[in-house]
Protein backbone atom coordinates (compact mmCIF):
# COMPACT_ATOMS: atom_id res chain seq x y z
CA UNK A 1 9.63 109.59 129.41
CA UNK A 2 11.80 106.69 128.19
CA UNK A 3 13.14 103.98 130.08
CA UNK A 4 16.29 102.11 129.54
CA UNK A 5 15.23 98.56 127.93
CA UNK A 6 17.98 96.93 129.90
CA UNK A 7 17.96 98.08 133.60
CA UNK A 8 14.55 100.45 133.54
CA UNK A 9 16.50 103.94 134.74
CA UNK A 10 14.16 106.86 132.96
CA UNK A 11 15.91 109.42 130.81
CA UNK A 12 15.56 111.67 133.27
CA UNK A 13 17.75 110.31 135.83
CA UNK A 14 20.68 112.51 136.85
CA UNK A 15 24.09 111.81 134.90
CA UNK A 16 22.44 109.04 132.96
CA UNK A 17 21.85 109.39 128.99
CA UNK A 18 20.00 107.08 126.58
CA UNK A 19 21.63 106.07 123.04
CA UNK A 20 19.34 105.30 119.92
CA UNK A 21 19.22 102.20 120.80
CA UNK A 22 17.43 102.82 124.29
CA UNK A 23 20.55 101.42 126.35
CA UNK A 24 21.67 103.99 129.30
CA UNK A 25 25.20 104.89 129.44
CA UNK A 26 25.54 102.88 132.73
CA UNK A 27 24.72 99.82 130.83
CA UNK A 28 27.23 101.08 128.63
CA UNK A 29 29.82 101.40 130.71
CA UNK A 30 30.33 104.66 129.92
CA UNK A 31 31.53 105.13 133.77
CA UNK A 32 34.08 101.96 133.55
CA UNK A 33 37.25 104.50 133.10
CA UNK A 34 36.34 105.95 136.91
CA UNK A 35 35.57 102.37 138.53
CA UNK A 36 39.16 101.18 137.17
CA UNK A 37 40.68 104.17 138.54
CA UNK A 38 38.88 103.92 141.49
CA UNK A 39 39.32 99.70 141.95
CA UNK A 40 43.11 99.99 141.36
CA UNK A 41 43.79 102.75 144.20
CA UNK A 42 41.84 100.54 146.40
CA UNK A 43 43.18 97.57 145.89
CA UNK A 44 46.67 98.76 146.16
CA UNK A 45 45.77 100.57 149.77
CA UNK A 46 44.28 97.43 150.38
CA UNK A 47 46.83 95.24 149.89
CA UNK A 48 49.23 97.42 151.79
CA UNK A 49 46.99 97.04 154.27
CA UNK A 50 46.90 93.65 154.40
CA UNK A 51 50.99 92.96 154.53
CA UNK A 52 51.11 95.81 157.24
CA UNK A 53 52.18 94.79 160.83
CA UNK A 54 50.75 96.61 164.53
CA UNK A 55 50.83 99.85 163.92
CA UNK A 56 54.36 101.24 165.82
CA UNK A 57 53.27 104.52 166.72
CA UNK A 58 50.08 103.76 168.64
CA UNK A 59 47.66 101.04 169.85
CA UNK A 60 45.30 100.73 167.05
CA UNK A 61 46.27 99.16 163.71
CA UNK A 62 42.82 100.94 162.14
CA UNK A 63 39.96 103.06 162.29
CA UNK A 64 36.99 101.01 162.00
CA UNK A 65 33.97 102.84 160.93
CA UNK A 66 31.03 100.86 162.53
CA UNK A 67 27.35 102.18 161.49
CA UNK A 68 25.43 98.97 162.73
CA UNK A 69 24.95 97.48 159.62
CA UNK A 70 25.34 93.79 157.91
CA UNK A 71 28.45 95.16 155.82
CA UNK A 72 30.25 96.93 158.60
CA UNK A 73 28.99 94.46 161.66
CA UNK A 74 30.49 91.52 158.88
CA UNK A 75 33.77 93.29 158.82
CA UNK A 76 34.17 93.78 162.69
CA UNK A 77 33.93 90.30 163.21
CA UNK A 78 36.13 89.26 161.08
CA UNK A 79 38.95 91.74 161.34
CA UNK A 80 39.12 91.62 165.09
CA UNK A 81 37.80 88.08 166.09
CA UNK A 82 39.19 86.53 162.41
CA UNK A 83 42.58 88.42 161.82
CA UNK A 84 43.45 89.56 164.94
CA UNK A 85 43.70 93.19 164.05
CA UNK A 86 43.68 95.99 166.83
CA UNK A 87 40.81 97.67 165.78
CA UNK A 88 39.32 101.02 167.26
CA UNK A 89 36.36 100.71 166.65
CA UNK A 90 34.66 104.25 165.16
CA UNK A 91 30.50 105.19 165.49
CA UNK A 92 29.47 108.39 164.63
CA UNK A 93 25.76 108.85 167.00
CA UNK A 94 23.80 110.12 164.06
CA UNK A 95 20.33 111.42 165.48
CA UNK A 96 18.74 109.67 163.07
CA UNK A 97 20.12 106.28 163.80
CA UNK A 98 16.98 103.24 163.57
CA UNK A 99 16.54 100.97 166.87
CA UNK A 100 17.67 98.32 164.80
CA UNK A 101 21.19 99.52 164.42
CA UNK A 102 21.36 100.35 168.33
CA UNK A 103 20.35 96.70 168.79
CA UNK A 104 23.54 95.16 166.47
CA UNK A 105 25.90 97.92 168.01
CA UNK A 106 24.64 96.33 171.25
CA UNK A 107 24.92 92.91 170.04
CA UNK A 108 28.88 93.85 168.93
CA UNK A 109 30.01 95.30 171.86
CA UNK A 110 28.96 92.57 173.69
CA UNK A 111 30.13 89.74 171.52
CA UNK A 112 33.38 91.53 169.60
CA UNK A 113 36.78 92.83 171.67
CA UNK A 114 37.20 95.73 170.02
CA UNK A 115 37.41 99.45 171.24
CA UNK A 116 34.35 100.96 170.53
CA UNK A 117 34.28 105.19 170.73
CA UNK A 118 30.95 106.82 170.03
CA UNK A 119 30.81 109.88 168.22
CA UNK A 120 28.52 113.06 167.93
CA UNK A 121 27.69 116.54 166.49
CA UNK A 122 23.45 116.62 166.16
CA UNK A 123 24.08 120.54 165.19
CA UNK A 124 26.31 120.23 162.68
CA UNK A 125 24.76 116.85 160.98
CA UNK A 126 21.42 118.37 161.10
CA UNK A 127 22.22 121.39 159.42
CA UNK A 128 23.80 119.95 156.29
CA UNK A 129 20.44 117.72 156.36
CA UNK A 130 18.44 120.54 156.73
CA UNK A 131 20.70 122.41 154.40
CA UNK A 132 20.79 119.47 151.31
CA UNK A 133 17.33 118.64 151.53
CA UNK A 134 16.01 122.36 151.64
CA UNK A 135 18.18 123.45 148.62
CA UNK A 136 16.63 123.20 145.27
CA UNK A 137 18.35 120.39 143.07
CA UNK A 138 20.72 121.91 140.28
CA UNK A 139 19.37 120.38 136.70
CA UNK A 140 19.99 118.36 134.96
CA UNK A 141 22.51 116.95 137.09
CA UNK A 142 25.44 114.92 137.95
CA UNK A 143 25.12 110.82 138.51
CA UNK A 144 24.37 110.22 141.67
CA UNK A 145 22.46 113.99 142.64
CA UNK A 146 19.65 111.52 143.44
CA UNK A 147 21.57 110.57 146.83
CA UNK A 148 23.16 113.97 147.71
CA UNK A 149 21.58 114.19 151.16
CA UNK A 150 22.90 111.05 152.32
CA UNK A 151 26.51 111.20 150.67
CA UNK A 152 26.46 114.87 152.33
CA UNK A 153 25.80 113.29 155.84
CA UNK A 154 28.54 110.95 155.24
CA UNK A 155 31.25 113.08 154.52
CA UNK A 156 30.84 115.25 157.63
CA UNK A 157 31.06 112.28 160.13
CA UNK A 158 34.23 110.79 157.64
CA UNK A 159 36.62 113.60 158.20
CA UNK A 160 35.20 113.69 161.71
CA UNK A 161 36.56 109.98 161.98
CA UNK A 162 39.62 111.01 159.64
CA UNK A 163 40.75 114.10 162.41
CA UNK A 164 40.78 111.23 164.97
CA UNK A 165 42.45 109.27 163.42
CA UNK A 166 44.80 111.95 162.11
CA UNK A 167 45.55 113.08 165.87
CA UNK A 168 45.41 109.22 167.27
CA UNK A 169 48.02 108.30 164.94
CA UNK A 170 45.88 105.26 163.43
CA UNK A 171 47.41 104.47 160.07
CA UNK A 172 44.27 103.36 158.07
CA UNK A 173 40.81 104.42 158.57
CA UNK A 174 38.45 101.48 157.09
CA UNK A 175 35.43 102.08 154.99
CA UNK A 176 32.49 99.27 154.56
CA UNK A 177 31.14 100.83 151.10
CA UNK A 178 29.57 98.25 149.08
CA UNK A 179 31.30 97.88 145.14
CA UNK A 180 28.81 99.94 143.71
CA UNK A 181 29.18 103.00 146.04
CA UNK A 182 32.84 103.26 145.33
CA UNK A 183 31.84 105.72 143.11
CA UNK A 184 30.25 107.93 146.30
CA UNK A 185 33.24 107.82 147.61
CA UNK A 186 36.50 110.37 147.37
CA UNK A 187 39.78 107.68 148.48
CA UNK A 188 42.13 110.34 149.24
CA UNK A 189 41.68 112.06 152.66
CA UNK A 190 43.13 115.34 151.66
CA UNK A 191 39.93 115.93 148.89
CA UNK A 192 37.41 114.43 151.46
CA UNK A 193 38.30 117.61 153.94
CA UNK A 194 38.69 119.87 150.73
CA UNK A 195 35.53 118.99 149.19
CA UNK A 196 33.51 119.20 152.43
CA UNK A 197 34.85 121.93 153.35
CA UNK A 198 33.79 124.03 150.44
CA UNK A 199 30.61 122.97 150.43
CA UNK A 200 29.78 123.37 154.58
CA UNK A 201 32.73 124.28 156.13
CA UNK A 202 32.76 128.45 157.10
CA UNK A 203 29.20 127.84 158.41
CA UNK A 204 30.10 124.07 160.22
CA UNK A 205 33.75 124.33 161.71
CA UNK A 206 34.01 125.82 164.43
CA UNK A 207 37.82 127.31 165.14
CA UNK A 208 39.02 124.32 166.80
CA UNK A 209 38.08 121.86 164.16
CA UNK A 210 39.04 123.78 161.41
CA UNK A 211 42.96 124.47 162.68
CA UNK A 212 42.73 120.68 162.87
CA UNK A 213 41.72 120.05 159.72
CA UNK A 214 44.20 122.79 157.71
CA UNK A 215 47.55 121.31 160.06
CA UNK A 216 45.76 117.88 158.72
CA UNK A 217 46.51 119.26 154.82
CA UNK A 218 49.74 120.44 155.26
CA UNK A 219 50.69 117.58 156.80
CA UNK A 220 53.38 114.70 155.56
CA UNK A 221 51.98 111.92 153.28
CA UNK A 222 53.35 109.34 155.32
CA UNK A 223 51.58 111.04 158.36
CA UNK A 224 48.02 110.96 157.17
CA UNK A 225 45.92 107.88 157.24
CA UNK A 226 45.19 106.14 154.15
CA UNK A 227 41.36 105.28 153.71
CA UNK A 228 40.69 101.55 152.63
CA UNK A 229 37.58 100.24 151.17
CA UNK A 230 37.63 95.74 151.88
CA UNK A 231 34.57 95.00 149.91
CA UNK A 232 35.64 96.92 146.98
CA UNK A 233 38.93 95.42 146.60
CA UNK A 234 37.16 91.90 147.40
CA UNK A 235 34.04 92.74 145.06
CA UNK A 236 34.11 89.53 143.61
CA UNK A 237 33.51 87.77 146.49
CA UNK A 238 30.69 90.64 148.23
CA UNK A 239 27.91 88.24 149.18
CA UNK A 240 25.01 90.08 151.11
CA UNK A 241 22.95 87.12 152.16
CA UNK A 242 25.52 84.87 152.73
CA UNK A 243 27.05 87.55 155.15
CA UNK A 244 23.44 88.20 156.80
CA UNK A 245 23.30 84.29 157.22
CA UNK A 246 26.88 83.96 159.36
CA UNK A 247 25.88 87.23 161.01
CA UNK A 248 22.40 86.21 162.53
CA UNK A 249 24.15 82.47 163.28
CA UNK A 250 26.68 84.49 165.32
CA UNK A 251 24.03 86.60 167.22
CA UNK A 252 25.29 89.56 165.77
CA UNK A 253 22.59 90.64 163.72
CA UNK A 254 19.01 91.75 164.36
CA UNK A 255 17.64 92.71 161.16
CA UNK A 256 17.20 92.82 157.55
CA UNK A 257 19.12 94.56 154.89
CA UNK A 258 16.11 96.66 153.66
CA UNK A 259 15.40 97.87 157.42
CA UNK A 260 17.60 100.77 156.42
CA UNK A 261 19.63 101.71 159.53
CA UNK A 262 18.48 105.46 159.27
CA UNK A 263 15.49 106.94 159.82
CA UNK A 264 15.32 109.64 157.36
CA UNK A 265 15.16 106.59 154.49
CA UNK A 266 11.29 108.35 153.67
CA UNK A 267 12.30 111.83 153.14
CA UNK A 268 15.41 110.30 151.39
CA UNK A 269 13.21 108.81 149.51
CA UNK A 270 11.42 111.94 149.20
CA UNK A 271 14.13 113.77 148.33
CA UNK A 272 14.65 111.33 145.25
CA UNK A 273 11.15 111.84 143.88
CA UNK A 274 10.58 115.74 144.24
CA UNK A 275 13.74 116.42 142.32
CA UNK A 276 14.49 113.28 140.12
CA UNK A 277 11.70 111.68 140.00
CA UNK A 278 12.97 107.65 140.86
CA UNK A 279 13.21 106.18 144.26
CA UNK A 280 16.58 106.33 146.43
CA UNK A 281 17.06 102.77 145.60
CA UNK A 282 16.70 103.19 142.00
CA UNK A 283 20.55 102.86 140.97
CA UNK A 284 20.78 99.88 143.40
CA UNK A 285 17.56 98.21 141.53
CA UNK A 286 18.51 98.77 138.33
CA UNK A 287 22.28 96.98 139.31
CA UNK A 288 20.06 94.75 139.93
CA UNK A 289 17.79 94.25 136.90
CA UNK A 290 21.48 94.52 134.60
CA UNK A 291 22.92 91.33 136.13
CA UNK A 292 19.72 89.34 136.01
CA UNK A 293 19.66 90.73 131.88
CA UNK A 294 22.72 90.44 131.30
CA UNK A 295 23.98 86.90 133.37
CA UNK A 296 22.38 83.82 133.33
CA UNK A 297 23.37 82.42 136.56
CA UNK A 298 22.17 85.66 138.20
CA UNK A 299 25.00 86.44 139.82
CA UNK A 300 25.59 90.23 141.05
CA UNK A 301 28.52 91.96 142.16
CA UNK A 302 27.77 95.49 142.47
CA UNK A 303 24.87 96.28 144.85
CA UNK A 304 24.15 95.37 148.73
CA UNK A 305 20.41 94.83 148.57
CA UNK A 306 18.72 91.86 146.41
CA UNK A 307 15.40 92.34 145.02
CA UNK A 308 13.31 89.70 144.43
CA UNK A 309 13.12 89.07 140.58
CA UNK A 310 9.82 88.81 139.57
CA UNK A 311 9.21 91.85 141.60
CA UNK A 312 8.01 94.96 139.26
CA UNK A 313 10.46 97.60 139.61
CA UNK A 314 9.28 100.05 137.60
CA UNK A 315 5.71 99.83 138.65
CA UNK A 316 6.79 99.76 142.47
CA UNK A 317 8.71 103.26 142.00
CA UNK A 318 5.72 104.67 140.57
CA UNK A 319 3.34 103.20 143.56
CA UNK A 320 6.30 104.61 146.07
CA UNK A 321 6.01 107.42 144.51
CA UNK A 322 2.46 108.24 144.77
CA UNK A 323 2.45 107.56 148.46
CA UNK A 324 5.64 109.44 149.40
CA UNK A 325 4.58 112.28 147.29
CA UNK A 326 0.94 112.10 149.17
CA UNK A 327 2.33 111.85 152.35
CA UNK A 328 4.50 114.80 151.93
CA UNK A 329 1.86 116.99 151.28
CA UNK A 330 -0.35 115.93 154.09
CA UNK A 331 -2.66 114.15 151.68
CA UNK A 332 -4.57 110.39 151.87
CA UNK A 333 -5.94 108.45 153.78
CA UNK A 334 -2.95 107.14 156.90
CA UNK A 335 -4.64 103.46 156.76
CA UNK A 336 -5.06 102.97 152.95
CA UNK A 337 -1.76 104.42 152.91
CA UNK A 338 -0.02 101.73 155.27
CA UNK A 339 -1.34 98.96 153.60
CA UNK A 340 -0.29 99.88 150.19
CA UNK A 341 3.37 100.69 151.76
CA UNK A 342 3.39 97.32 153.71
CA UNK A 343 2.86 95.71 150.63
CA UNK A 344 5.38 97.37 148.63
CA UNK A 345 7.84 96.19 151.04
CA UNK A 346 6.86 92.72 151.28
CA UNK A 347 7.44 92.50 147.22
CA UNK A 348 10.70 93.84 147.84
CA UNK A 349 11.04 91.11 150.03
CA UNK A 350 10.43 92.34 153.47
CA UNK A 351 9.25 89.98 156.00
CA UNK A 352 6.14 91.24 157.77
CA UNK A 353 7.66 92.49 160.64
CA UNK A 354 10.10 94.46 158.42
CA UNK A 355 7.72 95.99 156.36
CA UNK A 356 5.32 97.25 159.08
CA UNK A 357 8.34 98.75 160.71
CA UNK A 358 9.27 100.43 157.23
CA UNK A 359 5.92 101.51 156.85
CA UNK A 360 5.44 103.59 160.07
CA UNK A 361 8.67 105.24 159.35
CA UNK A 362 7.03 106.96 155.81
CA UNK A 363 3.76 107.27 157.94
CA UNK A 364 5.76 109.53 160.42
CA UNK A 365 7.60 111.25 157.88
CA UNK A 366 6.16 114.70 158.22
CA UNK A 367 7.02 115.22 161.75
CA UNK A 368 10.67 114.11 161.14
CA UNK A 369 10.81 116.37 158.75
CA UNK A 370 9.65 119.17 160.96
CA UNK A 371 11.88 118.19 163.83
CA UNK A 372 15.03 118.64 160.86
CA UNK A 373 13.53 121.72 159.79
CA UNK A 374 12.91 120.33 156.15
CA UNK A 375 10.41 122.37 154.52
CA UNK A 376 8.15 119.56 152.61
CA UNK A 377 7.28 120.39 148.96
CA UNK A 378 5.28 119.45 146.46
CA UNK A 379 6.20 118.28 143.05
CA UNK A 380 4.44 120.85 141.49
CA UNK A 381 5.91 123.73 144.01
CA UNK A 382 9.30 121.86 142.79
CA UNK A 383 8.80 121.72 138.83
């Protein structure tokens, strides 16, 4: 196994190749000709966007999709109590949503005058779950295999949110990726429905939803809404902790950025490991481990979680590792086992409370799994 010498991915990582000179093509920037593509159609939505007036054909001037989190609770705030902006105001009730994302949806409702509409379909996000995280990975892979599960979950509740908006008349449907998950993303609402629907759709739409979503495709440009993606066409400015820091000032916020706001993060996790062998954060800590290389002033622009930097990446994935792997297969001791995952979390810069809470959610892994219907492996049953 060889590691990149600049950002630490392994050779082994899906999409990624080393050159003789043990640099990985993402340090190469072998993927810049995509992010320009992808930064210039955002920006111009964007911008259109931004010089548009109320929207003339119904009450709501967007689609706001609102998960709970610091990026999406940021935007809220600022579109609606900031720019004025008549925002409806979009959650999709995942099953799998963390307390701590309840609490800042609470927190918003209370605090922000927007129209908030919740959401749900626990079938039909549970079986492309169940489905993803079942299905052996295909090697040696594409970039970004190593998050399949949760880019799969987000593209069902998206063209949910994009048939509302569709049938609403809302003209833009807004999207709080970070800048480095543009590349998760599809921009054009046409080949979010296409995609996801060759992947799920005979076995997930029922009738109703799918007439929707074919009178949706044969529909007029100028009728469909245009998705639009703020922090990528502000990257420069995407500040995580400064956002956090207005946020909990405000009351709007009620915890950290690495209490993931789902609580299938373990078998995520998981997920990562039994097929490609790195942690689900590995692209974001390797972002990460780039800038610090590669920029003095450590400045980043292209991931939403900040590791500390004398933490040991590499030698945390491999101690992640060992526990999720354990825990999968019912092995260890549930004690040892906390401790070692408390303390992973608290170098990645976890407060206590934070990384207890983390910890219980890997320690309870098994019967989530078995509640999904996710049939746990082991790496050898996967090899």
């Amino acid at each position: 196994m060889a590691l990149c010498t600049i950002c630490a991915l392994k050779d082994s990582h899906p999409g990624v190749a080393l050159g003789d000179d043990g640099v990985c093509s993402l340090c190469r920037l072998d993927v810049a000709g995509d992010l320009l593509a992808n930064f210039a159609y955002t920006n111009r939505v964007f911008e259109e966007f931004a010089r548009s007036g109320p929207n003339p054909h119904g009450d709501y001037d967007c689609l706001f999709m609102y998960s709970g989190g610091k990026d999406s609770t940021y935007l809220l705030d600022k579109f609606v109590n900031e720019d004025g902006r008549r925002v409806l105001s979009y959650t999709f009730d995942v099953p799998f949503e963390s307390t701590h994302a309840a609490e800042n949806i609470r927190l918003a409702r209370e605090r922000i005058p927007a129209t908030f509409v919740i959401d749900s379909d626990d079938a039909g996000i549970k079986t492309v779950l169940r489905e993803v995280l079942n299905r052996p990975a295909v090697k040696p892979g594409t970039y970004l295999d190593e998050k399949l599960p949760c880019v799969s979950c987000r593209s069902f509740f998206v063209i949910r949110a994009i048939r509302y908006a569709f049938l609403h008349r809302i003209p833009y449907i807004v999207l709080c990726a970070d800048p480095q998950q543009i590349l998760t993303m599809e921009s054009d609402v046409r080949e979010v429905v296409r995609g996801f629907y060759r992947a799920f759709g005979e076995r997930l739409l029922s009738a109703e939803f799918r007439a929707d979503l074919e009178t949706l495709l044969f529909a007029e440009d100028d009728e469909l809404p245009r998705i639009i993606f703020p922090f990528v066409a502000n990257r420069y400015a995407y500040d995580p902790e400064r956002m956090v820091a207005e946020l909990t000032a405000k009351g709007l916020y009620a915890s950290s950025p690495l209490e993931t706001h789902c609580t299938l993060f373990p078998l995520l996790n998981y997920y990562s490991y039994l097929n490609w062998d790195c942690m689900f954060y590995k692209l974001n800590a390797a972002s990460h481990r780039r800038s610090v290389r590669r920029n003095e002033n450590h400045e980043r622009s292209t991931f939403s979680i900040a590791f500390p930097r004398a933490a040991d990446l590499p030698g945390i994935e491999e101690r992640l590792k060992s526990v999720v792997l354990d825990l999968a297969a019912g092995r260890g001791d549930a004690a040892v086992q906390q401790r070692e995952l408390v303390g992973i979390f608290e170098e990645l810069g976890a407060g206590a409370e934070a990384a207890r809470f983390l910890a219980a959610s890997f320690l309870d892994m098994r019967r989530t799994a078995a509640e999904l219907g996710v049939r746990l492996r082991t790496a050898e049953a996967a090899a």
